[in-house]
C-alpha atoms as a PDB file:
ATOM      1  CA  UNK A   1       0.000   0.000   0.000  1.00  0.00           C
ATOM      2  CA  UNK A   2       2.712   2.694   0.826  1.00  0.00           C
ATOM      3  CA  UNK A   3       4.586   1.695  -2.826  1.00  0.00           C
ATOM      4  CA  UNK A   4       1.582   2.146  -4.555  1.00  0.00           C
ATOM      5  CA  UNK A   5       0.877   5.633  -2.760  1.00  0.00           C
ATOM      6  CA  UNK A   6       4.913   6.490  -3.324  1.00  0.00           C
ATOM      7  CA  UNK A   7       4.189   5.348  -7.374  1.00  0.00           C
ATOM      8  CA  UNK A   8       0.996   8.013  -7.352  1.00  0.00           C
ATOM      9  CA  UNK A   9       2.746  10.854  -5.550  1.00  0.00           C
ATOM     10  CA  UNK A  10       5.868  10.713  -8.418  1.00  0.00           C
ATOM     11  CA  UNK A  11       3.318  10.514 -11.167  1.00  0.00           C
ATOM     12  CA  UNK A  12       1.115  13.676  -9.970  1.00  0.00           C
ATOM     13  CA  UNK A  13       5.262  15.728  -9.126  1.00  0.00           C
ATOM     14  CA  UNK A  14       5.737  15.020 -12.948  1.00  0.00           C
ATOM     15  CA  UNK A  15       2.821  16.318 -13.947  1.00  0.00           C
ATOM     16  CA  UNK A  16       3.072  19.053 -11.633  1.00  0.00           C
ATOM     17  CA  UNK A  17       6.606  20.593 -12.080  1.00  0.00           C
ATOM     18  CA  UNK A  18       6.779  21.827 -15.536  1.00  0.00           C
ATOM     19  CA  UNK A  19       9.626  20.607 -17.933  1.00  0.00           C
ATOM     20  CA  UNK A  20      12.884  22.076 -17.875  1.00  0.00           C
ATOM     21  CA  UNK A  21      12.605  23.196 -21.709  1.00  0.00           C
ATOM     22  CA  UNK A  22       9.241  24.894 -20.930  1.00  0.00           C
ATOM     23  CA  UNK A  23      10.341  26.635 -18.143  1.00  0.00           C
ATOM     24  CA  UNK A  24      13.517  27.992 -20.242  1.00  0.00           C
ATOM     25  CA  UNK A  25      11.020  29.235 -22.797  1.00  0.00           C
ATOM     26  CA  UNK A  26       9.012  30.809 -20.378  1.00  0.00           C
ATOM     27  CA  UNK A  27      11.872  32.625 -18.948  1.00  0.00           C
ATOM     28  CA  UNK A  28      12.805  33.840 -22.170  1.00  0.00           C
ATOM     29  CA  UNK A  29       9.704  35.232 -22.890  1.00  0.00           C
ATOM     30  CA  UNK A  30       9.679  37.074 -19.178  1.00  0.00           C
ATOM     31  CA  UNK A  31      13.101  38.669 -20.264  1.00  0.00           C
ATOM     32  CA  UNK A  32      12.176  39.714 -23.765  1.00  0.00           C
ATOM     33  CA  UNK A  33      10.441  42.779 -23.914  1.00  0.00           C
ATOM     34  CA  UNK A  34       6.967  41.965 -25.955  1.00  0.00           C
ATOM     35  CA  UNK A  35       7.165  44.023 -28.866  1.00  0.00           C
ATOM     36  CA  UNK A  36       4.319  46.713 -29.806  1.00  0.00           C
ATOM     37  CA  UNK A  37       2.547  45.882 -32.828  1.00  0.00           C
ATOM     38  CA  UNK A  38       1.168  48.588 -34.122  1.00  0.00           C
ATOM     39  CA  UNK A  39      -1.424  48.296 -37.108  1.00  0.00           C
ATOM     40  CA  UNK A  40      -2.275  50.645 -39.622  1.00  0.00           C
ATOM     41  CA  UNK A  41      -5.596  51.533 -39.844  1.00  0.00           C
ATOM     42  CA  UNK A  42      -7.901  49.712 -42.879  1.00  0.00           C
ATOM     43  CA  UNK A  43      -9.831  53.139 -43.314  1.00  0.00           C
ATOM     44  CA  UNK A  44      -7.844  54.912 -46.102  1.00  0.00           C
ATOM     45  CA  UNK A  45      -7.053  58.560 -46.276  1.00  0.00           C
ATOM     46  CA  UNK A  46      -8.928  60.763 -48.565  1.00  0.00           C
ATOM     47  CA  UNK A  47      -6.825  62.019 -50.712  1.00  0.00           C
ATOM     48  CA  UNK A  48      -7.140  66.011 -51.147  1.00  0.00           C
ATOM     49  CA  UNK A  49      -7.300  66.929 -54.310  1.00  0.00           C
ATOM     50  CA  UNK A  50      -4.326  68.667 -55.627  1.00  0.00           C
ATOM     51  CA  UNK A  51      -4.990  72.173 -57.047  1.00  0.00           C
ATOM     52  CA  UNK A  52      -4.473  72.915 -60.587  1.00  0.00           C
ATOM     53  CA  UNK A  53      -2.672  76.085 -61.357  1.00  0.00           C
ATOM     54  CA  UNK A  54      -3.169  77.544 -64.330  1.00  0.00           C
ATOM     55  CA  UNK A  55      -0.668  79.500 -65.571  1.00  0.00           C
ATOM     56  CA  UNK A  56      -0.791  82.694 -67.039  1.00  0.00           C
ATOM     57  CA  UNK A  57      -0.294  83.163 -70.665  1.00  0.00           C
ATOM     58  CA  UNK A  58       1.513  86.087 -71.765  1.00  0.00           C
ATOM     59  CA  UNK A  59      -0.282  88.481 -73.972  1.00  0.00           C
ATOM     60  CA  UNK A  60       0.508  88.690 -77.128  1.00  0.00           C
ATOM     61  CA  UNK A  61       1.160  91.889 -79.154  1.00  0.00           C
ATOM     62  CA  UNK A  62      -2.258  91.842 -80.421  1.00  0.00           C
ATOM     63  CA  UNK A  63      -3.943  90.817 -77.435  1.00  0.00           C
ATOM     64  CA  UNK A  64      -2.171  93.509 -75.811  1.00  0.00           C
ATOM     65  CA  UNK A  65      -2.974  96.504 -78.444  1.00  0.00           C
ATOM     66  CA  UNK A  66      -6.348  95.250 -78.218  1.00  0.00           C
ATOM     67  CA  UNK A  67      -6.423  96.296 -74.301  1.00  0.00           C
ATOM     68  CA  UNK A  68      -4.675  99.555 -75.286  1.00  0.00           C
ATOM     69  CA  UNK A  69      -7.666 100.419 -77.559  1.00  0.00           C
ATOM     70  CA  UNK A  70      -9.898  99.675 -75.451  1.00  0.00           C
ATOM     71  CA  UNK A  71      -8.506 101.882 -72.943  1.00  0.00           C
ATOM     72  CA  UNK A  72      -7.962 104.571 -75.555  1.00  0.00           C
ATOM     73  CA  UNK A  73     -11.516 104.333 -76.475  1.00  0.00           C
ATOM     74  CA  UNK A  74     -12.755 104.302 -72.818  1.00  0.00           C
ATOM     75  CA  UNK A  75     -10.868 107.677 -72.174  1.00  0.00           C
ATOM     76  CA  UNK A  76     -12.303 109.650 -75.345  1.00  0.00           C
ATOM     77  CA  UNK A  77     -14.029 112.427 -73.992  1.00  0.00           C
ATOM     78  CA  UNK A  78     -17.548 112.407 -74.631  1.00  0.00           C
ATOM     79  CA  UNK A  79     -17.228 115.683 -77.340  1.00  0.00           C
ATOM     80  CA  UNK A  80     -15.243 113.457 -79.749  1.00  0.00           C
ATOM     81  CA  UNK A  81     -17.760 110.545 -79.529  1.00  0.00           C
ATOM     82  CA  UNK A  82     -19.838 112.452 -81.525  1.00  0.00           C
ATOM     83  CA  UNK A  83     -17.876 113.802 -84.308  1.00  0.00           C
ATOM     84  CA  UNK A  84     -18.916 111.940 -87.436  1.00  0.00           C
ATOM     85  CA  UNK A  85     -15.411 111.467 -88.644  1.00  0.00           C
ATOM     86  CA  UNK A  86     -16.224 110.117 -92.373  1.00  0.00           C
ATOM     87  CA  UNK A  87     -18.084 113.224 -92.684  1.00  0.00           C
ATOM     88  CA  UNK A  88     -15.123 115.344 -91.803  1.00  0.00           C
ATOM     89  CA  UNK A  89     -12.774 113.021 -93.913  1.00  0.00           C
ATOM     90  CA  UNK A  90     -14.209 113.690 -96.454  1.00  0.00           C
ATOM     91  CA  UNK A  91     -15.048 117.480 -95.949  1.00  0.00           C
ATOM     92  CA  UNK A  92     -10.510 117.755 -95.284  1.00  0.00           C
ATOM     93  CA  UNK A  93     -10.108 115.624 -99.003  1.00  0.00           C
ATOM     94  CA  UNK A  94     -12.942 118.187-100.539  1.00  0.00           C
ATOM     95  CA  UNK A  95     -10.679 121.090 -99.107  1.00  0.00           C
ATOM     96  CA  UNK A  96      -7.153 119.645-100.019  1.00  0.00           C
ATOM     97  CA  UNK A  97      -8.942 119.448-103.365  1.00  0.00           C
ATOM     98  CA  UNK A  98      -9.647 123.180-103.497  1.00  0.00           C
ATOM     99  CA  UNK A  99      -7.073 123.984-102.365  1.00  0.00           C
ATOM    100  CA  UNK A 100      -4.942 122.229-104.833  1.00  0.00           C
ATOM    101  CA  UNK A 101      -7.094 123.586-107.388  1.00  0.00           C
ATOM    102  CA  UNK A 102      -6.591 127.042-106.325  1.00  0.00           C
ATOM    103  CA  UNK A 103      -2.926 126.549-106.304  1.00  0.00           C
ATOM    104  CA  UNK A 104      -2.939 125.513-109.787  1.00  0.00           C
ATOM    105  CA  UNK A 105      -5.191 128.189-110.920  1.00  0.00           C
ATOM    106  CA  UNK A 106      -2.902 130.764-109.449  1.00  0.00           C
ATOM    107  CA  UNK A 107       0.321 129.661-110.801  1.00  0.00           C
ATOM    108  CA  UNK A 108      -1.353 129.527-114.234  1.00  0.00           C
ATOM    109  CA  UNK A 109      -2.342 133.354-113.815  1.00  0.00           C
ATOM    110  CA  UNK A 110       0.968 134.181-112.428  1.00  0.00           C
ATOM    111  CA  UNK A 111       2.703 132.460-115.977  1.00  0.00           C
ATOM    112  CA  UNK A 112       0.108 133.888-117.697  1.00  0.00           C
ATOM    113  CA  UNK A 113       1.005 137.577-116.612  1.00  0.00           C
ATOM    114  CA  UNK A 114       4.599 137.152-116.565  1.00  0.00           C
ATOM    115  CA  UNK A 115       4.074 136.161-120.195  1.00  0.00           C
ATOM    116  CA  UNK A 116       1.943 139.271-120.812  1.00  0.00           C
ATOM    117  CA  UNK A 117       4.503 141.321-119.303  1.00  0.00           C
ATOM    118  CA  UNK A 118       6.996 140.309-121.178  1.00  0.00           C
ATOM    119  CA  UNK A 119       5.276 140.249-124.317  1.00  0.00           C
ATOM    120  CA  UNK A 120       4.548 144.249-123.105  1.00  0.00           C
ATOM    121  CA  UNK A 121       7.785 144.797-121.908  1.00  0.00           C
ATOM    122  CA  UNK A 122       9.337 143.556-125.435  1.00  0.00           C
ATOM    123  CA  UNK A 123       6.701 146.060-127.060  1.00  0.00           C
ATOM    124  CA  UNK A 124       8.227 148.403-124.606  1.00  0.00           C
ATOM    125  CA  UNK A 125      11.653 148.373-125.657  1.00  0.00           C
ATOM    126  CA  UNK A 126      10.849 147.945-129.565  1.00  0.00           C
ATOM    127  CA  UNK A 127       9.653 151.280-129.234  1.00  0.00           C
ATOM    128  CA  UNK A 128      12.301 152.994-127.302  1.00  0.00           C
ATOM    129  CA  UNK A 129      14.976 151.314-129.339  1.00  0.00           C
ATOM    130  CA  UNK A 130      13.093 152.891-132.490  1.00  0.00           C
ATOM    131  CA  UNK A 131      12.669 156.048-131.373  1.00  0.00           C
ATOM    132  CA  UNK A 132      16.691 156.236-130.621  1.00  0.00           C
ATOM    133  CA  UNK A 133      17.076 155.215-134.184  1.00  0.00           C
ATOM    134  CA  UNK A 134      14.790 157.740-135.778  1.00  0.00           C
ATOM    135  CA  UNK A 135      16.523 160.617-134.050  1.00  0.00           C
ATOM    136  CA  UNK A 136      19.654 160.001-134.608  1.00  0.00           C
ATOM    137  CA  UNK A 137      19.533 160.576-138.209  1.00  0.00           C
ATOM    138  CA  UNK A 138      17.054 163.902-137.490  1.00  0.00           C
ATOM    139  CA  UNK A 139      16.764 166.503-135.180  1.00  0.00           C
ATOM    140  CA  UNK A 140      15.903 166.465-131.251  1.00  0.00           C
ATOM    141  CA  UNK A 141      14.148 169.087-129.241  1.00  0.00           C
ATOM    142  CA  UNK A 142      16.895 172.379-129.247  1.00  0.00           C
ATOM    143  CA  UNK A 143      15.763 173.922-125.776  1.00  0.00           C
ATOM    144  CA  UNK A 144      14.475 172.820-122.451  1.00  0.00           C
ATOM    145  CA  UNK A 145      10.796 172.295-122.464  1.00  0.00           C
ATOM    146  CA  UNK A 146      10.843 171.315-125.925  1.00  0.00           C
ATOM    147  CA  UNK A 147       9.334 168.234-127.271  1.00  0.00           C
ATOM    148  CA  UNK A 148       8.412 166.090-129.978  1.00  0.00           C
ATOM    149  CA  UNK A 149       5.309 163.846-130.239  1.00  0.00           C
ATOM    150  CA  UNK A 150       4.197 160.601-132.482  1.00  0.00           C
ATOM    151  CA  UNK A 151       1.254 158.439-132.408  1.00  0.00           C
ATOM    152  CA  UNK A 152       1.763 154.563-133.050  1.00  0.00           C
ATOM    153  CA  UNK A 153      -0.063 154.997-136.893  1.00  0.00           C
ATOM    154  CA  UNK A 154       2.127 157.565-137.017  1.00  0.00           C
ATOM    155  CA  UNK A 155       5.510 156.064-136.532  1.00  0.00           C
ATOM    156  CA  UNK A 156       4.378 152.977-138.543  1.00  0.00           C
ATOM    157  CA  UNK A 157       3.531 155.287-141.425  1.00  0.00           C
ATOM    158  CA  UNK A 158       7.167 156.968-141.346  1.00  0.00           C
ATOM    159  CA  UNK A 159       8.294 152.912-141.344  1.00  0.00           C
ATOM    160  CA  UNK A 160       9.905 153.578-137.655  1.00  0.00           C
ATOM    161  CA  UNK A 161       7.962 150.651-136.059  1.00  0.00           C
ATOM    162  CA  UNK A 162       6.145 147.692-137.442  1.00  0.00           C
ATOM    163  CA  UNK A 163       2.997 146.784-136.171  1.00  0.00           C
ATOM    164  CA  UNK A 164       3.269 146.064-132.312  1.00  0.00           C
ATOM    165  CA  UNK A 165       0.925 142.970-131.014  1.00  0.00           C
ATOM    166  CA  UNK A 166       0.118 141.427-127.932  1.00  0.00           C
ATOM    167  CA  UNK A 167       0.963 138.347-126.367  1.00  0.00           C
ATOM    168  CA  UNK A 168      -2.249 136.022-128.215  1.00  0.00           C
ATOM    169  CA  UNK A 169      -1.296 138.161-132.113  1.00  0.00           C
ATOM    170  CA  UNK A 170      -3.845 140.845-131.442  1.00  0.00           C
ATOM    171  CA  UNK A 171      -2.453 144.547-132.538  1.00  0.00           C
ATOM    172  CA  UNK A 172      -2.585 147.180-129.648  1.00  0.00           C
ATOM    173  CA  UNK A 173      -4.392 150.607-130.500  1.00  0.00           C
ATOM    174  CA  UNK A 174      -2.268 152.679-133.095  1.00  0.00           C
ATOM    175  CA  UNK A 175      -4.518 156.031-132.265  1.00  0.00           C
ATOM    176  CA  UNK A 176      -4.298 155.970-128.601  1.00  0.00           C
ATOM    177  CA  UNK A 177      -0.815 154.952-128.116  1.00  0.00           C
ATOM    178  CA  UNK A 178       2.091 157.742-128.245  1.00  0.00           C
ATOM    179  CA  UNK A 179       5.491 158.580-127.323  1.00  0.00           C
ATOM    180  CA  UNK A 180       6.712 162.193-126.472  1.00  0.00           C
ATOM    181  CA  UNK A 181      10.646 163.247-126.397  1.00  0.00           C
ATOM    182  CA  UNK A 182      10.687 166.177-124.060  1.00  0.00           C
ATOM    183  CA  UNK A 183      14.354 168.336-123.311  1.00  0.00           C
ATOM    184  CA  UNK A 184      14.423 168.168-119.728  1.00  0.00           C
ATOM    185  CA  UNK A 185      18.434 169.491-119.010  1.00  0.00           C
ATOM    186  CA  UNK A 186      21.296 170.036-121.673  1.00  0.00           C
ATOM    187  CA  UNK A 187      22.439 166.932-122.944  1.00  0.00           C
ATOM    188  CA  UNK A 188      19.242 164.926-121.116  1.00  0.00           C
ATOM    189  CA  UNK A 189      15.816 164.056-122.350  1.00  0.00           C
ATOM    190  CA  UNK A 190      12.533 162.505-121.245  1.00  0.00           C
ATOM    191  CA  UNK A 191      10.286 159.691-123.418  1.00  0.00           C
ATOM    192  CA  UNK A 192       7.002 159.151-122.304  1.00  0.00           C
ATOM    193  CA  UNK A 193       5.287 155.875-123.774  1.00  0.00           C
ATOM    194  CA  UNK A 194       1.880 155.207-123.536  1.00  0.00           C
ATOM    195  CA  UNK A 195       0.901 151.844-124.912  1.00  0.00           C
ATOM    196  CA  UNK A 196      -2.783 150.580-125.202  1.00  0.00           C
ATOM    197  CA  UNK A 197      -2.922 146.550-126.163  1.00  0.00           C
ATOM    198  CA  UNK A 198      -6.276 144.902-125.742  1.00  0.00           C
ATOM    199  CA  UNK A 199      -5.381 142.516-122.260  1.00  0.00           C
ATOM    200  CA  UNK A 200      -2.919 145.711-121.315  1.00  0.00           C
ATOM    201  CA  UNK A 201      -2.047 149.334-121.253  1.00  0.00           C
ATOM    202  CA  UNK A 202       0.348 151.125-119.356  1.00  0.00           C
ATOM    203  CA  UNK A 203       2.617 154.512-119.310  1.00  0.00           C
ATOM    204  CA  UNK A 204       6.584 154.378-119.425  1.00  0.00           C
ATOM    205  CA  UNK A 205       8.859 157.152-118.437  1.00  0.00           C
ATOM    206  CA  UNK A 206      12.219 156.696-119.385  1.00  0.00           C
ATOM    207  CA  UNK A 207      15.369 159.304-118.867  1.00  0.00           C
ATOM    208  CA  UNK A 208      17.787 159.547-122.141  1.00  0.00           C
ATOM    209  CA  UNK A 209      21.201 161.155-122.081  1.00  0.00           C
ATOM    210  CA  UNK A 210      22.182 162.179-125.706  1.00  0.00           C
ATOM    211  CA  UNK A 211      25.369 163.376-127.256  1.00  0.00           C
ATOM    212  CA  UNK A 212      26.157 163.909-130.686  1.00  0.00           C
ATOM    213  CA  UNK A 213      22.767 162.624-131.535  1.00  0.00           C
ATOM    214  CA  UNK A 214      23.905 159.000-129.634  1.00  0.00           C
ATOM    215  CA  UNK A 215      20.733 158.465-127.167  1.00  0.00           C
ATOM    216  CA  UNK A 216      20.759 155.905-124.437  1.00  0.00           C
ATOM    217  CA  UNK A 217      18.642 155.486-121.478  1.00  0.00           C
ATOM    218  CA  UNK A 218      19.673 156.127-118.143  1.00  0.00           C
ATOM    219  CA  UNK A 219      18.243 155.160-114.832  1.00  0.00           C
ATOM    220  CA  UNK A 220      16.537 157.738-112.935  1.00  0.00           C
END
């Protein structure tokens, strides 16, 4: 009876006192620090949405003369708004037009009168240039105060002059015209010329100093 009770007492110590190997492992796991597992959460994150800048074009040359207008336009005064500018276009080419035309009109009277007075100065001097001729072969005025007279038809006639025209062909008046050689001082003589032409007429005086019958004009 006591053997079998010693036999049961070993059997329940064995099953009581824990193997060596499991005790070691135990021990280990005292001494070891248990390490924190952390898990990440399952829920995911919304994700913000990332913003989109847009960048900024640059202008370009058109763009930005466009604005300028647009401003230019926006700071017209009010007075200019309501000018009607094709109206006064074509009111400045009506008067450039004019005055073009005016122009042109008056440089074709200026030709035209420096032609005439030519064409009258010529006449001018035909006549002077005759009358020196005529009296140097006769006689001039003796004393002071004298003088000497001839129509146009007159000095034609006597084949002093030839017929004197205008500047278009036409032949000035032969009655109305005249010259007169008048003795002023010794030695000094005044012609008078009056010449009538149809566009012109006009007196002449013109101071002659003679000697030995050799006339030429002087300046007064």
């Amino acid at each position: 009876m006591y053997e079998e009770k010693e036999i049961k007492y070993k059997k329940r110590k064995k099953e009581t006192t824990p193997k060596k190997e499991e005790v070691k492992k135990e021990e280990k796991k005292v001494k070891e620090p248990k390490k924190k597992v952390t898990t990440k959460p399952t829920t995911k994150k919304r994700e913000t949405p990332k913003k989109v800048v847009a960048k900024k074009k640059t202008p370009t040359k058109k763009k930005k003369t466009a604005k300028k207008k647009i401003q230019f336009s926006i700071n017209i005064p009010p007075i200019l708004k309501r000018i009607d500018y094709k109206k006064l276009i074509t009111e400045l080419v009506v008067l450039v037009l004019v005055m073009m035309l005016l122009i042109f009109t008056i440089s074709r009277i200026r030709k035209h009168q420096e032609k005439l007075n030519e064409n009258f100065n010529n006449n001018i001097t035909r006549i002077t240039d005759a009358t020196i001729a005529y009296f140097k072969e006769n006689t001039l005025p003796q004393n002071i105060g004298d003088s000497t007279s001839f129509i146009l038809k007159e000095m034609q006639n006597l084949e002093i002059l030839t017929e004197v025209n205008d500047e278009k062909g036409n032949s000035c008046d032969t009655i109305d015209s005249y010259i007169i050689l008048t003795k002023t001082m010794n030695e000094e003589y005044r012609l008078k010329i009056y010449l009538k032409c149809p566009n012109k007429e006009k007196t002449v005086e013109q101071r002659l100093t003679c000697k030995d019958k050799e006339c030429i004009v002087t300046k007064k």
